[in-house]
C-alpha atoms as a PDB file:
ATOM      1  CA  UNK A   1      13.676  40.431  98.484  1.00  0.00           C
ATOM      2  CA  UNK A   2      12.484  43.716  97.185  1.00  0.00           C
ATOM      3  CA  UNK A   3      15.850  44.960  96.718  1.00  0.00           C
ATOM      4  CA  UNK A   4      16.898  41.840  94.371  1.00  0.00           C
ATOM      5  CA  UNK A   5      13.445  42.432  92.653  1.00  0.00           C
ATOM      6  CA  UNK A   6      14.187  46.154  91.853  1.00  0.00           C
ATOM      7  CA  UNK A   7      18.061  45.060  90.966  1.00  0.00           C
ATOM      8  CA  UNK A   8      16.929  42.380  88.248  1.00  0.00           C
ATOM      9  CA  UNK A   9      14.252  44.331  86.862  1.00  0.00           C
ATOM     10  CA  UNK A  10      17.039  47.353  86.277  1.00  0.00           C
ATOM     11  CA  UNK A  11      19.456  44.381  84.668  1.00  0.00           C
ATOM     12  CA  UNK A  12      16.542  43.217  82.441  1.00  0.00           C
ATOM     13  CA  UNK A  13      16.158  46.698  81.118  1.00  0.00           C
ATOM     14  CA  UNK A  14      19.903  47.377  80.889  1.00  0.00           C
ATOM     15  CA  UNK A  15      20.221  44.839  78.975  1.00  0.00           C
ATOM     16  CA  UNK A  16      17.572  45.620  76.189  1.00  0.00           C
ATOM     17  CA  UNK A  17      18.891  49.190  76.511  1.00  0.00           C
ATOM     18  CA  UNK A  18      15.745  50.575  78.223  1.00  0.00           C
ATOM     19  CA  UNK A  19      15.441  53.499  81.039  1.00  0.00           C
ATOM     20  CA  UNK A  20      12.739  53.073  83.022  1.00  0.00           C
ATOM     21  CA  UNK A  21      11.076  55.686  86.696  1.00  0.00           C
ATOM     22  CA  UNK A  22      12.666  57.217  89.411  1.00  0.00           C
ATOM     23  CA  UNK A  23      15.866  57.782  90.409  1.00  0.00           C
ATOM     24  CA  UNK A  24      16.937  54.059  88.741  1.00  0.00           C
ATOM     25  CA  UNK A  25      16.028  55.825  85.246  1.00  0.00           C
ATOM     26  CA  UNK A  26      18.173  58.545  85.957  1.00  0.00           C
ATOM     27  CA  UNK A  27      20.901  56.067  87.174  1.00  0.00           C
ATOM     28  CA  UNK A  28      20.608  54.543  83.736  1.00  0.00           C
ATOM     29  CA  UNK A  29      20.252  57.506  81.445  1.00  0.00           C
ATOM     30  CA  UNK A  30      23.460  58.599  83.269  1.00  0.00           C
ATOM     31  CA  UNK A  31      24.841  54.769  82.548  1.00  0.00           C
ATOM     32  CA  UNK A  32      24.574  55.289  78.976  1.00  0.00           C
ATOM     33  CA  UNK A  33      26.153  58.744  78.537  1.00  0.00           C
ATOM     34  CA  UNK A  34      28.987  58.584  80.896  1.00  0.00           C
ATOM     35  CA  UNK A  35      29.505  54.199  80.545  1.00  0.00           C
ATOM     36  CA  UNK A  36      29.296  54.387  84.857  1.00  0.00           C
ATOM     37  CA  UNK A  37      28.293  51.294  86.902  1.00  0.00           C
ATOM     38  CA  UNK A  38      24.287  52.186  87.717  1.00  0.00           C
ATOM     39  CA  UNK A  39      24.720  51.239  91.259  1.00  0.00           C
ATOM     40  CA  UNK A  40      27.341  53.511  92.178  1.00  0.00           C
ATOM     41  CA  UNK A  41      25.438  56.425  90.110  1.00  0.00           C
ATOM     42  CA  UNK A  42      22.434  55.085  92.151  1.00  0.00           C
ATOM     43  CA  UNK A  43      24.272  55.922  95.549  1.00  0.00           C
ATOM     44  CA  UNK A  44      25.422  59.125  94.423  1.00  0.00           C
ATOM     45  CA  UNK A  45      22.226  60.356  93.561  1.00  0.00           C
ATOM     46  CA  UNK A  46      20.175  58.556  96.610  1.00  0.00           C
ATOM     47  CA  UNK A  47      22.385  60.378  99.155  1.00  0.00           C
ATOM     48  CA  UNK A  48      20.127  64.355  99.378  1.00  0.00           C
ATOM     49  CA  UNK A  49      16.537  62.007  99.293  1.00  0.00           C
ATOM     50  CA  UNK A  50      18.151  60.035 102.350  1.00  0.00           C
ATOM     51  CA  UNK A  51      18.562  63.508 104.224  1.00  0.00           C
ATOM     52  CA  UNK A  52      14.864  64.850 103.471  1.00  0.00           C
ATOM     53  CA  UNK A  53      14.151  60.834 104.333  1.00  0.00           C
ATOM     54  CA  UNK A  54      15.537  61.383 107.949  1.00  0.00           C
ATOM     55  CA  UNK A  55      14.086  64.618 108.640  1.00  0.00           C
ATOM     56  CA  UNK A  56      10.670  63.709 107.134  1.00  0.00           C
ATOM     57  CA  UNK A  57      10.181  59.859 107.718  1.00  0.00           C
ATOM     58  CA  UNK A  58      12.346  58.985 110.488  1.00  0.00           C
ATOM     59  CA  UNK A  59      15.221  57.453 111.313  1.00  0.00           C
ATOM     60  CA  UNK A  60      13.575  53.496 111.278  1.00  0.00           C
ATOM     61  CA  UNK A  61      12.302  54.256 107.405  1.00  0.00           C
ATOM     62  CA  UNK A  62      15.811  56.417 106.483  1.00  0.00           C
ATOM     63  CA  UNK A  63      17.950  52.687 107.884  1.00  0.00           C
ATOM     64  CA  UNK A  64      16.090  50.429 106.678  1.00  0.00           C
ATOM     65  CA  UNK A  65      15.353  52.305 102.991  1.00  0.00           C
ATOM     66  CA  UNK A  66      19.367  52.837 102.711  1.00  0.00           C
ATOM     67  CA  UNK A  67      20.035  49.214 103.556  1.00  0.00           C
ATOM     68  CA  UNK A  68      17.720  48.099 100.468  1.00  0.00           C
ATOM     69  CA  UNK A  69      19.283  50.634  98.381  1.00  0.00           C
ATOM     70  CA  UNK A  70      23.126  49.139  99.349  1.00  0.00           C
ATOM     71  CA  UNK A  71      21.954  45.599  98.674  1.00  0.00           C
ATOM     72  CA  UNK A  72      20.217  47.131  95.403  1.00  0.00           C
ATOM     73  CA  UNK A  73      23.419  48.477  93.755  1.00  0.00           C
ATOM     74  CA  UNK A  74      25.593  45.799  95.102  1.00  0.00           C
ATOM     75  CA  UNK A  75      23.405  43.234  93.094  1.00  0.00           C
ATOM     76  CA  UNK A  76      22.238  45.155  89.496  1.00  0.00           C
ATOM     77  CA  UNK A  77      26.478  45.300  89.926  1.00  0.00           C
ATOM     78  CA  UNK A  78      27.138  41.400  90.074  1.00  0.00           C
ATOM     79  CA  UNK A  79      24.236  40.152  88.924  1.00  0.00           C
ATOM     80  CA  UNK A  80      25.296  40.752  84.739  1.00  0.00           C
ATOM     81  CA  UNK A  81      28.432  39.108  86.488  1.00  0.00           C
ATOM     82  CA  UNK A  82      26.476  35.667  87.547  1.00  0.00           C
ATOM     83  CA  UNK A  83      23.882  36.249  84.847  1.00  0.00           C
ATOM     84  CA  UNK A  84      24.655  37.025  80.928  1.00  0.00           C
ATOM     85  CA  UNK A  85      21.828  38.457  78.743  1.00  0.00           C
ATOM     86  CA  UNK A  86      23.042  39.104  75.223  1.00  0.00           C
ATOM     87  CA  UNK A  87      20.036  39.956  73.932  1.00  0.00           C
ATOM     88  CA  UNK A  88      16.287  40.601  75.687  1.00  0.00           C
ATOM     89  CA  UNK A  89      13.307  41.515  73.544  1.00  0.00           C
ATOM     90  CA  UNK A  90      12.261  45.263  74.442  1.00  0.00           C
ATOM     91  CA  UNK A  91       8.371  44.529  74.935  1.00  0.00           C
ATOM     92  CA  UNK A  92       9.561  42.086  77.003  1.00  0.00           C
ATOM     93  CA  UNK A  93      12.439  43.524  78.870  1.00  0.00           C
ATOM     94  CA  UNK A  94       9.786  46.459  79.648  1.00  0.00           C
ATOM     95  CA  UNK A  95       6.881  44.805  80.936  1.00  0.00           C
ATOM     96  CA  UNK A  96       8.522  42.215  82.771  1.00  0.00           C
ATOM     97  CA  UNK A  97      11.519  44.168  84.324  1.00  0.00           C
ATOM     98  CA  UNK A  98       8.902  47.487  84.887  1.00  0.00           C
ATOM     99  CA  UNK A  99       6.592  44.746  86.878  1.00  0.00           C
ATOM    100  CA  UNK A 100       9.657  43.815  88.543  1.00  0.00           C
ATOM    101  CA  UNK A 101      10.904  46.642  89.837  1.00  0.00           C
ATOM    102  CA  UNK A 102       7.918  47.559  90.900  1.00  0.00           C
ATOM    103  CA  UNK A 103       6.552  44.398  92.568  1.00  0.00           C
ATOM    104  CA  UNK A 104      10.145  45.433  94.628  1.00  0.00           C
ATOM    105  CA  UNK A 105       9.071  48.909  95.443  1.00  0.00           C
ATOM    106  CA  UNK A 106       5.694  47.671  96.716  1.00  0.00           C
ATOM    107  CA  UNK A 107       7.112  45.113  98.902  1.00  0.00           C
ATOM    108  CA  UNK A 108       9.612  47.855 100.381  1.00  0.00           C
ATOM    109  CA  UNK A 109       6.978  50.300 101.132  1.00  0.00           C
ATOM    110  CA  UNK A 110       5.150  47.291 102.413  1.00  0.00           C
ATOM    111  CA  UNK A 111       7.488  46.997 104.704  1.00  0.00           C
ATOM    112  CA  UNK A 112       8.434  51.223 105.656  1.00  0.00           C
ATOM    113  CA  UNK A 113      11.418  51.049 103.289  1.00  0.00           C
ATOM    114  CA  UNK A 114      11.763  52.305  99.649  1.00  0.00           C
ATOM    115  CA  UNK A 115      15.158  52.514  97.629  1.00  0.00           C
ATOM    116  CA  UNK A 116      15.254  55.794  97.704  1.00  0.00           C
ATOM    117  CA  UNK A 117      15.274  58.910  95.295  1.00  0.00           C
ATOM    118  CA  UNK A 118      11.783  59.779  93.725  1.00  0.00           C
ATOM    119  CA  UNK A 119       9.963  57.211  95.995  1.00  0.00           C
ATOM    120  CA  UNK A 120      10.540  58.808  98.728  1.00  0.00           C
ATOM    121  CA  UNK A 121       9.257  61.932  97.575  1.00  0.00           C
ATOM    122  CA  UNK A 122       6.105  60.222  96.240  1.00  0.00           C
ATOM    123  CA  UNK A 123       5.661  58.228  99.462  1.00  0.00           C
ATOM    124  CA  UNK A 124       6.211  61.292 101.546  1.00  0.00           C
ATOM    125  CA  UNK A 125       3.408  63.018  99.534  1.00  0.00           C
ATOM    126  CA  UNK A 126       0.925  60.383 100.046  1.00  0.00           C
ATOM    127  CA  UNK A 127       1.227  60.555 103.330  1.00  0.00           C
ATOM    128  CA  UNK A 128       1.510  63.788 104.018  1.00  0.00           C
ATOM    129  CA  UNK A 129      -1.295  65.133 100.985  1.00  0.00           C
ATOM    130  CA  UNK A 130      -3.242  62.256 100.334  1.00  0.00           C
ATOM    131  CA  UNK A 131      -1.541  62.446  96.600  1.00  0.00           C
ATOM    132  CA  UNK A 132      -1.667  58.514  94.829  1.00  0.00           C
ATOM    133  CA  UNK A 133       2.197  57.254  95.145  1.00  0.00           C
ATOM    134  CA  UNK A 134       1.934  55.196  91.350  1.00  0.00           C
ATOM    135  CA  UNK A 135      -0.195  58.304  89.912  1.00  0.00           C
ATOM    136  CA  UNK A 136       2.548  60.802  91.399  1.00  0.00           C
ATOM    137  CA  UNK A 137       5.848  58.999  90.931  1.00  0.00           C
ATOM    138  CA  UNK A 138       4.547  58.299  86.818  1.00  0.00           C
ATOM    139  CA  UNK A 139       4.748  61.947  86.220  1.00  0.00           C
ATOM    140  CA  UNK A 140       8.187  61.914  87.721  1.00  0.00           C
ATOM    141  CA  UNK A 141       8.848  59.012  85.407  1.00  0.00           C
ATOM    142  CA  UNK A 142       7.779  60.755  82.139  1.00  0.00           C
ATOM    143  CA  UNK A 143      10.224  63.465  82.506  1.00  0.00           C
ATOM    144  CA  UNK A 144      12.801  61.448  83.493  1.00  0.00           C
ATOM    145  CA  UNK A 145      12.242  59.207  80.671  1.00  0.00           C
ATOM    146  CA  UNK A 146      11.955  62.250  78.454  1.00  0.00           C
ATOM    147  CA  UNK A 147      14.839  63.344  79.051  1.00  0.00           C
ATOM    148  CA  UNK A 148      16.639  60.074  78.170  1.00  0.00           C
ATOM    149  CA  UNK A 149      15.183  60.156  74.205  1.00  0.00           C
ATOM    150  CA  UNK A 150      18.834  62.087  72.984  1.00  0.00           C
ATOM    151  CA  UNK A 151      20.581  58.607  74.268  1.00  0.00           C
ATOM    152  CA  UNK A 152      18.694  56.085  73.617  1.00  0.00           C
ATOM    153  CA  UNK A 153      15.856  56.843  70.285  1.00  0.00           C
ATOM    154  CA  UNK A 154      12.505  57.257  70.181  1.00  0.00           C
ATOM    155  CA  UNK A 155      11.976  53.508  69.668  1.00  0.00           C
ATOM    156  CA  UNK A 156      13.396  52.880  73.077  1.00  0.00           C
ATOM    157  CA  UNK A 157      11.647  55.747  74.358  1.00  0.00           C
ATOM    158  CA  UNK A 158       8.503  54.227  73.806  1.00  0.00           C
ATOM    159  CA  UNK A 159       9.370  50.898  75.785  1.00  0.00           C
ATOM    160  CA  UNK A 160      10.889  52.596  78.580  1.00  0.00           C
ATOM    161  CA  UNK A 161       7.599  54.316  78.823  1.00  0.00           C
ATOM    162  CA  UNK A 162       6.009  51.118  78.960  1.00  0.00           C
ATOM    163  CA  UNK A 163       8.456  49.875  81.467  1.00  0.00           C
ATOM    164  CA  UNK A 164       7.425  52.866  83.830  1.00  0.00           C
ATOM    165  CA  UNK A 165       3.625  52.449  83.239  1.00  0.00           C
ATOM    166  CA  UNK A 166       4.537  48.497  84.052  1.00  0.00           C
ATOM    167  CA  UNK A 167       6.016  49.481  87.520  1.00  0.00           C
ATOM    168  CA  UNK A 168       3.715  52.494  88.045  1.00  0.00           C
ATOM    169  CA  UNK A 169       0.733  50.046  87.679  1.00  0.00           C
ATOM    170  CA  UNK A 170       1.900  47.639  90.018  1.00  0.00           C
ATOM    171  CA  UNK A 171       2.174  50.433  92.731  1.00  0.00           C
ATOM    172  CA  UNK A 172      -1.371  51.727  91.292  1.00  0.00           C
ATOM    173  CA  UNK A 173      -3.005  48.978  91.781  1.00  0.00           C
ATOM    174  CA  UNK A 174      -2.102  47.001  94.631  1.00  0.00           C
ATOM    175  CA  UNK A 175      -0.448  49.763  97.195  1.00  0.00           C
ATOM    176  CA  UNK A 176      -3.156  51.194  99.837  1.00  0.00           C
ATOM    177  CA  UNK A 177      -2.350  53.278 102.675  1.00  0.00           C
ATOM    178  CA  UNK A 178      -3.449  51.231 105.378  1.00  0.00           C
ATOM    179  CA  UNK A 179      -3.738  48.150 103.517  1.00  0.00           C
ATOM    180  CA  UNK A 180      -1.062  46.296 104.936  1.00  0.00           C
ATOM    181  CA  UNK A 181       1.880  47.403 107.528  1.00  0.00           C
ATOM    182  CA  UNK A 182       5.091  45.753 107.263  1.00  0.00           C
ATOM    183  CA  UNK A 183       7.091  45.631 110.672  1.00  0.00           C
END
């Protein structure tokens, strides 16, 4: 379920022309300048975090995390196939895919998973230095999303920072060490 969460929210903001955190922004930004299909830039990228994943979080976290990150680029690639959006509102497409995506994350690392990339990093961080996941993966997002101004204006910018504050705030507010333990 988290995986189709994240994979909707990226379609949502693909479609209003938005980049949004993590290693799904960079996906996108790449997207846009080379015309690639995110998922497979997705995989590409994913594959070093899955080796620091193994060493660092174990083999249980490293399967299931690259299982949700297969289903996630096998769906944000059909579902503009079983689901058209000409045209999404930006404000929209931003809050609403951001919360997505990260209502997604949260359930993964509910659950020991992630879908890779710069969650990883920002869950391996919490647990190993106390740091806040949302608080640490945002400043990962700004940079990324930074970076993406060249491609897609400073109009876009602007809701794509939105977007990330959107999923960033989910994961803020309602992920707590502790809190809850997936099996």
């Amino acid at each position: 379920m988290g995986s189709s969460f994240v994979a909707f929210g990226l379609v949502i903001l693909k479609a209003a022309g938005l980049v949004t955190a993590g290693v799904a922004g960079i996906a996108l930004v790449l997207s846009y300048a080379m015309g690639w299909p995110i998922g497979s830039l997705f995989v590409a990228i994913n594959l070093p975090f899955f080796l620091l994943a193994q060493k660092s979080m174990g083999v249980t976290f490293t399967i299931k995390s690259f299982g949700a990150m297969v289903i996630l680029a096998a769906l944000s690639r059909f579902i503009p196939l079983w689901l058209h959006l000409s045209s999404v509102q930006p404000a929209f497409a931003a809050i609403f895919g951001g919360s997505l995506i990260g209502m997604g994350v949260l359930s993964l690392a509910r659950h020991k998973a992630s879908v890779g990339g710069i969650g990883i990093v920002a869950l391996l961080l919490q647990d190993r230095r106390g740091w806040n996941a949302g608080l640490t993966q945002m400043m990962f997002d700004m940079v990324i999303i930074g970076v993406s101004l060249p491609l897609v204006g400073l109009a876009k910018v602007g809701y794509s920072i939105l977007s990330a504050v959107a999923l960033n705030g989910v994961m803020f507010a309602y992920h707590r060490p502790g809190r809850y333990s997936g099996y």
